[in-house]
Protein backbone atom coordinates (compact mmCIF):
# COMPACT_ATOMS: atom_id res chain seq x y z
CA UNK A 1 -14.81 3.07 -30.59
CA UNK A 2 -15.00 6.76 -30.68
CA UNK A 3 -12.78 9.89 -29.43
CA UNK A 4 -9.80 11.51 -31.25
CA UNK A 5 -7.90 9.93 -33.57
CA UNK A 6 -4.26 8.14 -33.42
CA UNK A 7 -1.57 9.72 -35.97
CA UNK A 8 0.11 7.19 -37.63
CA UNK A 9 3.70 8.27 -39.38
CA UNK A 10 4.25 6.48 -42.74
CA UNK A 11 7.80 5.68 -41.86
CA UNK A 12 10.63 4.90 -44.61
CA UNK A 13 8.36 5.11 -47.85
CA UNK A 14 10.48 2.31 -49.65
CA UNK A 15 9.50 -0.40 -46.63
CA UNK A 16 6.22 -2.01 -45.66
CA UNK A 17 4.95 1.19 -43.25
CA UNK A 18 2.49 2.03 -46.12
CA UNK A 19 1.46 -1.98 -46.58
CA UNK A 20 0.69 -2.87 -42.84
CA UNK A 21 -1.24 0.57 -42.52
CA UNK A 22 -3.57 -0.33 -44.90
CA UNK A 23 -3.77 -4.21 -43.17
CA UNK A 24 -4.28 -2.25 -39.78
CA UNK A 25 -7.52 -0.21 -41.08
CA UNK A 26 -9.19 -3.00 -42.94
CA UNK A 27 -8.35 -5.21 -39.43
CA UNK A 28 -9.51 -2.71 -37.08
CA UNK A 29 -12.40 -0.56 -38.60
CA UNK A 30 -13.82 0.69 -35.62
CA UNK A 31 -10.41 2.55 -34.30
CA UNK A 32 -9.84 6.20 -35.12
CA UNK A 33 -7.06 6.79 -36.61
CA UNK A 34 -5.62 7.95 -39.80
CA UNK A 35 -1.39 7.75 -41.80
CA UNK A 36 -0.31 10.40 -42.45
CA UNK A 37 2.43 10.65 -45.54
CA UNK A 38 2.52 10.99 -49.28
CA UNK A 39 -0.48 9.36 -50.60
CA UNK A 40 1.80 8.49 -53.70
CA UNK A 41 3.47 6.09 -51.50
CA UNK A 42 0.71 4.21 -50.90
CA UNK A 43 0.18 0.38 -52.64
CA UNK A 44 -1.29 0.31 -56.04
CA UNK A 45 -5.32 0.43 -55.71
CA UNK A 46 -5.37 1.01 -52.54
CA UNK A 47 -9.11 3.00 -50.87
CA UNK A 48 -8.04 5.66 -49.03
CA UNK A 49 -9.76 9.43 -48.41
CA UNK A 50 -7.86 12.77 -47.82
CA UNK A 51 -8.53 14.44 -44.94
CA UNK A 52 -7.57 18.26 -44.02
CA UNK A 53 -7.49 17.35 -40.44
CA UNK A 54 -7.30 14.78 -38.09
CA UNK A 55 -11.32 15.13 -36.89
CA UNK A 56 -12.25 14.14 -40.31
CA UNK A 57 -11.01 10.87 -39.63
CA UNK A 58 -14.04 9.97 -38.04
CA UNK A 59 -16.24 10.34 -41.35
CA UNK A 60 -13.96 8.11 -43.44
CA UNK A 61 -16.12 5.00 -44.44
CA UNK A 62 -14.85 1.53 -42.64
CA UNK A 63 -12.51 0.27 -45.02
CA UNK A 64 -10.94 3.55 -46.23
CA UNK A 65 -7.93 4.27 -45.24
CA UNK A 66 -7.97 8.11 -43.92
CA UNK A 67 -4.89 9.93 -45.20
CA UNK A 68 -3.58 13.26 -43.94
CA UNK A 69 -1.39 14.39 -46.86
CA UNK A 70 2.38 15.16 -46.43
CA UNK A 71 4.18 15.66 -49.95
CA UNK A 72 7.44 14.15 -50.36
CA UNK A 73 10.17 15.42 -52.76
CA UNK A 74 10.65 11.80 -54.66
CA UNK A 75 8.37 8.49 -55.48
CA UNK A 76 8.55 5.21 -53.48
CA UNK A 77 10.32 2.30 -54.76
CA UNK A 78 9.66 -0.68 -52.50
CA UNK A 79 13.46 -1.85 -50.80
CA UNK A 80 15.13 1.13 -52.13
CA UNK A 81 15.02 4.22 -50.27
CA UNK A 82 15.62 7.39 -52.04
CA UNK A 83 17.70 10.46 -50.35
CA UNK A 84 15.28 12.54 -51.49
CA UNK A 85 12.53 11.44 -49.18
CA UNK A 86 14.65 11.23 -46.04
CA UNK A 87 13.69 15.29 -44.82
CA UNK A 88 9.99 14.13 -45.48
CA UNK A 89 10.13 11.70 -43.27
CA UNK A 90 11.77 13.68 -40.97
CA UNK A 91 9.13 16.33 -41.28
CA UNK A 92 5.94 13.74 -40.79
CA UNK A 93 7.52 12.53 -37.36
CA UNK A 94 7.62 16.65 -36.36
CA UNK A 95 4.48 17.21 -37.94
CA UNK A 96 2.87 14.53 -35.95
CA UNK A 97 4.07 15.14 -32.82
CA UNK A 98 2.57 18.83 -32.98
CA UNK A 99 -0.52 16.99 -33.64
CA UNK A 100 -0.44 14.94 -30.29
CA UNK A 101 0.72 17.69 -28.55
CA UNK A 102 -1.82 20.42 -29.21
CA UNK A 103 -4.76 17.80 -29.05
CA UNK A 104 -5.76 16.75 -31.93
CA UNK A 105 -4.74 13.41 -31.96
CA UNK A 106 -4.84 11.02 -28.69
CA UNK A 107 -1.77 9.28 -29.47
CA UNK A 108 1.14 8.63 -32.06
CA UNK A 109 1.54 5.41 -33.57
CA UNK A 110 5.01 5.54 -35.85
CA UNK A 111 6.36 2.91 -38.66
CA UNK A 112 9.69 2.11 -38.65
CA UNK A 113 12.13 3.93 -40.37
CA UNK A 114 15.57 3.46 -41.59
CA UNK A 115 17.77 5.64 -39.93
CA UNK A 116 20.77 5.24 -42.15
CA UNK A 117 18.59 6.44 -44.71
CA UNK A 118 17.69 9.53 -42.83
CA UNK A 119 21.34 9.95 -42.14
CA UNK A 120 22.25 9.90 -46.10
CA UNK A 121 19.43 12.06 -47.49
CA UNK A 122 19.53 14.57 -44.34
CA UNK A 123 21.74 14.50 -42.51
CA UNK A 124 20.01 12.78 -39.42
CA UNK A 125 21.70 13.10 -36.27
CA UNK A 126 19.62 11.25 -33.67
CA UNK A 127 20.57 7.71 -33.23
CA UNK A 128 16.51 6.80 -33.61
CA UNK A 129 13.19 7.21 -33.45
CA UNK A 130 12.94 7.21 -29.35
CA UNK A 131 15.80 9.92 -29.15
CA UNK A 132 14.07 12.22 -32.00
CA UNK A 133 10.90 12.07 -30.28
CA UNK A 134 12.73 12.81 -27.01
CA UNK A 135 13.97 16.45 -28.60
CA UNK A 136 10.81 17.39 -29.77
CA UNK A 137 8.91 16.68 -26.67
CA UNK A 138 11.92 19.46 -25.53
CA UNK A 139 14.57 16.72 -24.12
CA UNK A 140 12.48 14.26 -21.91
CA UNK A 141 14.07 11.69 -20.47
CA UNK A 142 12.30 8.69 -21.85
CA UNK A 143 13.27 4.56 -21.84
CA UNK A 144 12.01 1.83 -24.26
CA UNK A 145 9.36 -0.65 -23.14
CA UNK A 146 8.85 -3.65 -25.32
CA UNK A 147 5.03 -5.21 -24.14
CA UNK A 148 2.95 -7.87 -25.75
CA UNK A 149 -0.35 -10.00 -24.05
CA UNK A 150 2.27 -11.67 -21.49
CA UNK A 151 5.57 -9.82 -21.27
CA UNK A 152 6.91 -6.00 -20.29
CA UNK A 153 10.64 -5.46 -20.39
CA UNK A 154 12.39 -2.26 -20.32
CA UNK A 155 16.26 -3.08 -21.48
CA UNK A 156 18.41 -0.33 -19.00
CA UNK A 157 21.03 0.15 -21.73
CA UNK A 158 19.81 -0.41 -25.56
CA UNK A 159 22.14 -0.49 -28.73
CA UNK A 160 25.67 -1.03 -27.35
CA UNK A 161 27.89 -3.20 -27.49
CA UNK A 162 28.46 -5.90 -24.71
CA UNK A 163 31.04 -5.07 -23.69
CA UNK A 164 30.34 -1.63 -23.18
CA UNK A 165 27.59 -2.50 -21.38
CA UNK A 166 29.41 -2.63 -17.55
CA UNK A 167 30.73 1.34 -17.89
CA UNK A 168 27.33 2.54 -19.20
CA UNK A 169 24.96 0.65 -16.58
CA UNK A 170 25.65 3.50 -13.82
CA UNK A 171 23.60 3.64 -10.69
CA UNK A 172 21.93 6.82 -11.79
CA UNK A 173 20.91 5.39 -15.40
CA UNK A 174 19.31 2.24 -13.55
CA UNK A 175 17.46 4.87 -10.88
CA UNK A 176 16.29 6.93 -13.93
CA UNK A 177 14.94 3.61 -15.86
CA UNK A 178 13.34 2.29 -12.91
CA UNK A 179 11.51 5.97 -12.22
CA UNK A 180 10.58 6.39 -15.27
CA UNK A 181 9.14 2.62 -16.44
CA UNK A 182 7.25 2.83 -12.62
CA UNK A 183 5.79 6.18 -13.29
CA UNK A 184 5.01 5.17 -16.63
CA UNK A 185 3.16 2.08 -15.57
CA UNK A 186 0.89 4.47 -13.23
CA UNK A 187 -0.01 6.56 -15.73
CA UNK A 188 -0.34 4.70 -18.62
CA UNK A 189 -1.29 1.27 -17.79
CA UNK A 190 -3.52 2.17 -14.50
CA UNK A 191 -1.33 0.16 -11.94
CA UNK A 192 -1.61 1.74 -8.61
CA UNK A 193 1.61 0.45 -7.23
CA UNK A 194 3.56 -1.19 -10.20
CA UNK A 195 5.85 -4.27 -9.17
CA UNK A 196 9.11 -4.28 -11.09
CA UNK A 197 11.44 -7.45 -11.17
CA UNK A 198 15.09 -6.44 -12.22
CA UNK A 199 17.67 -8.69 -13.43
CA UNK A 200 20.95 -9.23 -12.48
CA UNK A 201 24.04 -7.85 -14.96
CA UNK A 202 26.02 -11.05 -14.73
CA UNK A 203 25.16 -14.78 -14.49
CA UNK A 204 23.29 -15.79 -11.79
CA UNK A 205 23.21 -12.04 -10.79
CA UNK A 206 26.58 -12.37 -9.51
CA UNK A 207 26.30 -15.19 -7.43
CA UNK A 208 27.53 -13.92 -4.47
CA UNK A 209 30.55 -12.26 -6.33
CA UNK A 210 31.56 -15.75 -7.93
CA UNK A 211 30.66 -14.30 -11.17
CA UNK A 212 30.82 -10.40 -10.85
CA UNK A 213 30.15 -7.87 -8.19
CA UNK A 214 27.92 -5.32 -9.37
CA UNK A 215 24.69 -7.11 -7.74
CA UNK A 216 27.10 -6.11 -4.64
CA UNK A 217 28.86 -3.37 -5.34
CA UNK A 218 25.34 -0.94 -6.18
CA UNK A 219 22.85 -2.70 -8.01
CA UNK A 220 21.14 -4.36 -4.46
CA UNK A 221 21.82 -1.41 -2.84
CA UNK A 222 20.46 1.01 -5.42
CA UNK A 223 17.47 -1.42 -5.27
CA UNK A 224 16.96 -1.71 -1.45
CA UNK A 225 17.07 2.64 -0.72
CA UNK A 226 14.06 2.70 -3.81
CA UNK A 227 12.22 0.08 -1.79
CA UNK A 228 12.52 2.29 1.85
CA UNK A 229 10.90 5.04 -0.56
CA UNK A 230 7.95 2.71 -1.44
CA UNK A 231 9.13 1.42 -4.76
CA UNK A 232 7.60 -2.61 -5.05
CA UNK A 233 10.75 -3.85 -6.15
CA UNK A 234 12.64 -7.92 -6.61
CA UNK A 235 16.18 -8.27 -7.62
CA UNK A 236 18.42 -8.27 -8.58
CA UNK A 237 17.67 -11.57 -9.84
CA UNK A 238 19.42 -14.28 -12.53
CA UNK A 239 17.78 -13.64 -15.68
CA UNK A 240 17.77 -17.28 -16.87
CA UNK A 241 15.14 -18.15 -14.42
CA UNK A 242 13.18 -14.81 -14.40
CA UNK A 243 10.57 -14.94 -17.55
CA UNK A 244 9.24 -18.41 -17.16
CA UNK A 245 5.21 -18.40 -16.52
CA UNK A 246 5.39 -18.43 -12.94
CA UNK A 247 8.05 -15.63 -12.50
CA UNK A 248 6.72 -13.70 -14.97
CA UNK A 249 3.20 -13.74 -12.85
CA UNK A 250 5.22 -11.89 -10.01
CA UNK A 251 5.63 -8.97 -11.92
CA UNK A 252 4.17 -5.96 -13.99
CA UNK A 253 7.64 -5.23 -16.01
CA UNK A 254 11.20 -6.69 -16.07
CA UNK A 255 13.91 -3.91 -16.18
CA UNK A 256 17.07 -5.35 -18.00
CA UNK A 257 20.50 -4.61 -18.21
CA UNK A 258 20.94 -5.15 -21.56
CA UNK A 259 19.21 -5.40 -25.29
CA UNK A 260 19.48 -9.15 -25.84
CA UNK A 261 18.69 -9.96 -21.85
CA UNK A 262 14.93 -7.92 -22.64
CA UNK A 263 14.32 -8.50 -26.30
CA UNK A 264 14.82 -12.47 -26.68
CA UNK A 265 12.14 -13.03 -24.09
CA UNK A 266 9.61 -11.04 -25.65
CA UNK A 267 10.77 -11.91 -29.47
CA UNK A 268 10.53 -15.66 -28.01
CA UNK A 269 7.17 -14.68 -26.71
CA UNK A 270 5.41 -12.95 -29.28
CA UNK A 271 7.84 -12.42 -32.15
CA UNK A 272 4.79 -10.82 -33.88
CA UNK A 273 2.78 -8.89 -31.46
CA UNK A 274 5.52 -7.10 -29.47
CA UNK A 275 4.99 -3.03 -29.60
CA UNK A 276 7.41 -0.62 -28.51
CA UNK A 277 6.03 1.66 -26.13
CA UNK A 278 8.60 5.14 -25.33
CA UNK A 279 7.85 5.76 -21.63
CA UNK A 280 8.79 9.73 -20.59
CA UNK A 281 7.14 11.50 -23.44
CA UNK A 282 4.19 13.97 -22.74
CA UNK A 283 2.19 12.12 -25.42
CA UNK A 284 1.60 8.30 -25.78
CA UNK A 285 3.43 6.28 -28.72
CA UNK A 286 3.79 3.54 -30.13
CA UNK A 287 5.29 1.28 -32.58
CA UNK A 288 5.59 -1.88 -34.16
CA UNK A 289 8.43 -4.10 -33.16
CA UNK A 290 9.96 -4.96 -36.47
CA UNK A 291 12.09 -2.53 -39.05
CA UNK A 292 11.42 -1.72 -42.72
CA UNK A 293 11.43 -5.18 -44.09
CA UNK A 294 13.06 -4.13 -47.26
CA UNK A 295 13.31 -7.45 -48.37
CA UNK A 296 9.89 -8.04 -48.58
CA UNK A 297 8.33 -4.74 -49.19
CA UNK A 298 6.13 -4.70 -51.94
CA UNK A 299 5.43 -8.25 -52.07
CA UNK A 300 2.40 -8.92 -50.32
CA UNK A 301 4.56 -10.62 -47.62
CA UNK A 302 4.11 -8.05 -44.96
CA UNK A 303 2.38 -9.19 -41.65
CA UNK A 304 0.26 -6.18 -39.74
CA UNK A 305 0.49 -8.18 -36.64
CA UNK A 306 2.42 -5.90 -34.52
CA UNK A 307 1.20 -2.70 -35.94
CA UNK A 308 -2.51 -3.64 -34.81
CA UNK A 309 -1.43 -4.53 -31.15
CA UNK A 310 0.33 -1.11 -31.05
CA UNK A 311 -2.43 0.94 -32.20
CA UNK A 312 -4.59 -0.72 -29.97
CA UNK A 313 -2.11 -0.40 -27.05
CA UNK A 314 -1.95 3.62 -27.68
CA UNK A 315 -5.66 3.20 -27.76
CA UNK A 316 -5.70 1.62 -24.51
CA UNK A 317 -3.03 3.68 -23.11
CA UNK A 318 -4.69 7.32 -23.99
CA UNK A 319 -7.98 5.99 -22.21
CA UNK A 320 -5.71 4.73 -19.50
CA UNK A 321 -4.04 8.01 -19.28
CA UNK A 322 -6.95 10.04 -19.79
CA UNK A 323 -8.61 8.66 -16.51
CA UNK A 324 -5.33 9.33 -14.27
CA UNK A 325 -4.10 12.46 -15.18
């Protein structure tokens, strides 16, 4: 596999961002890409090369890890994140960003980072990853896609509280989601004419009102003036019965109202292979589906599972991309 490279941020330096990088290169040798972080932070012994840019990627032996150096202010210790490294971190996600954006680098791959962390050392304001990225691509409006081999789901509303969940589902955030993710699928994924299933807020979607009348009140509707406008759209529809093989076979993404009602699928699915995939942005990204696994960083414990299906789904995705736009 040839073409530009994928930027990979090196994420919270005390987790296991540096370990599964290294997994991810020796796994997939023949896919450009290169971390880019303190090379201090990397695991004892391991083979990497400095670049000084990301087209010198390419000329890194198989094996290597190719490293586009970002100095931090403090070392790694694995599970303990020091304050001083939280503006680094900070800086790498900015730094790679202008790297996807002016060209040089197809796509943008980040490891997960640990935003309290951020929010100690620096003073981070965004509540994560998807809403930084969302500034520096100058305020796109963007939604969360969790994919693996045999699932999409975009959850409509993301870390809230349940019960908070009824006042923030408004018709024009479920419009916006449902835009966006069938856009998204166009351009990304090559599907001419995307078909989106979308589940129901309450039990049974409602059940005639029985159980809640939102399906009523504006979801159906909502759903049924995006169909006049050519929108391939089912729903709303109970979510217990929506992600079994045979519904999930009617379908190219299932737009949630809620975190739990997307993720447990998926995690049920794949708990390893899941990648989050921002929809919106200008650029493709990417990331694993798992956090900073503080617990086991440094241990050898560390499973690159996830990180290799996302760099091969911003792979996919820029080639994807690159043919529609």
């Amino acid at each position: 596999m040839i073409g530009r490279p994928i930027a990979v941020t090196c994420g919270e330096p005390a987790g296991i961002g540096a370990e599964i990088a290294v997994l991810a290169r020796l796994a997939l040798p023949d896919l450009p890409f290169f971390w880019l972080g303190d090379p201090r932070h990397l695991p004892q012994g391991t083979s990497f090369a400095e670049i000084a840019s990301p087209d010198q990627a390419a000329l890194v032996p198989k094996g290597v890890l190719p490293v586009l150096a970002h100095r931090f202010a403090g070392n790694a210790t694995a599970g303990r994140p020091d304050p001083a490294n939280a503006q680094g971190v900070i800086d790498v996600i900015a730094r790679a960003v202008d790297l996807v954006s002016s060209g040089q680098a197809q796509a943008l791959c980040t490891l997960p980072i640990h935003k309290k962390a951020l929010k100690d050392g620096a003073g981070f304001a965004f509540p994560g990853h998807t809403e930084y990225l969302a500034y520096l691509a100058g305020g796109a409006s963007v939604v969360m896609m969790l994919a693996c081999d045999t699932l999409r789901v975009v959850p409509a509303t993301i870390h809230i509280a349940l019960s908070q969940v009824p006042a923030a589902l408004t018709p024009d955030l479920l419009e916006g989601v449902i835009r966006i993710t069938y856009q998204g699928l166009q351009r990304d994924f090559g599907l001419p004419r995307p078909r989106l299933a979308i589940a129901g807020l309450n039990p049974h979607a409602g059940e005639g009102g029985e159980m809640g009348r939102e399906e009523i009140a504006w979801i159906s509707p909502l759903l049924a003036r995006l169909q006049a406008q050519g929108y391939d759209l089912r729903g709303p529809l109970s979510a217990d019965t929506l992600f079994h093989p045979r519904a999930r076979a009617t379908y190219d993404a299932a737009i949630c109202m809620y975190h739990d009602q997307a993720l447990i699928p998926i995690k049920t699915l794949d708990f390893d292979g899941g990648v989050n995939v921002t929809l919106g942005l200008p650029f493709i990204r990417t990331s694993p589906d798992h956090g900073t696994g503080f617990d086991i960083a440094g241990k050898g414990l560390a499973k690159p599972d996830s990180t290799i299906a996302a760099l091969r789904l911003a792979a996919k995705m820029a080639a994807t991309r690159a043919m529609t736009v």
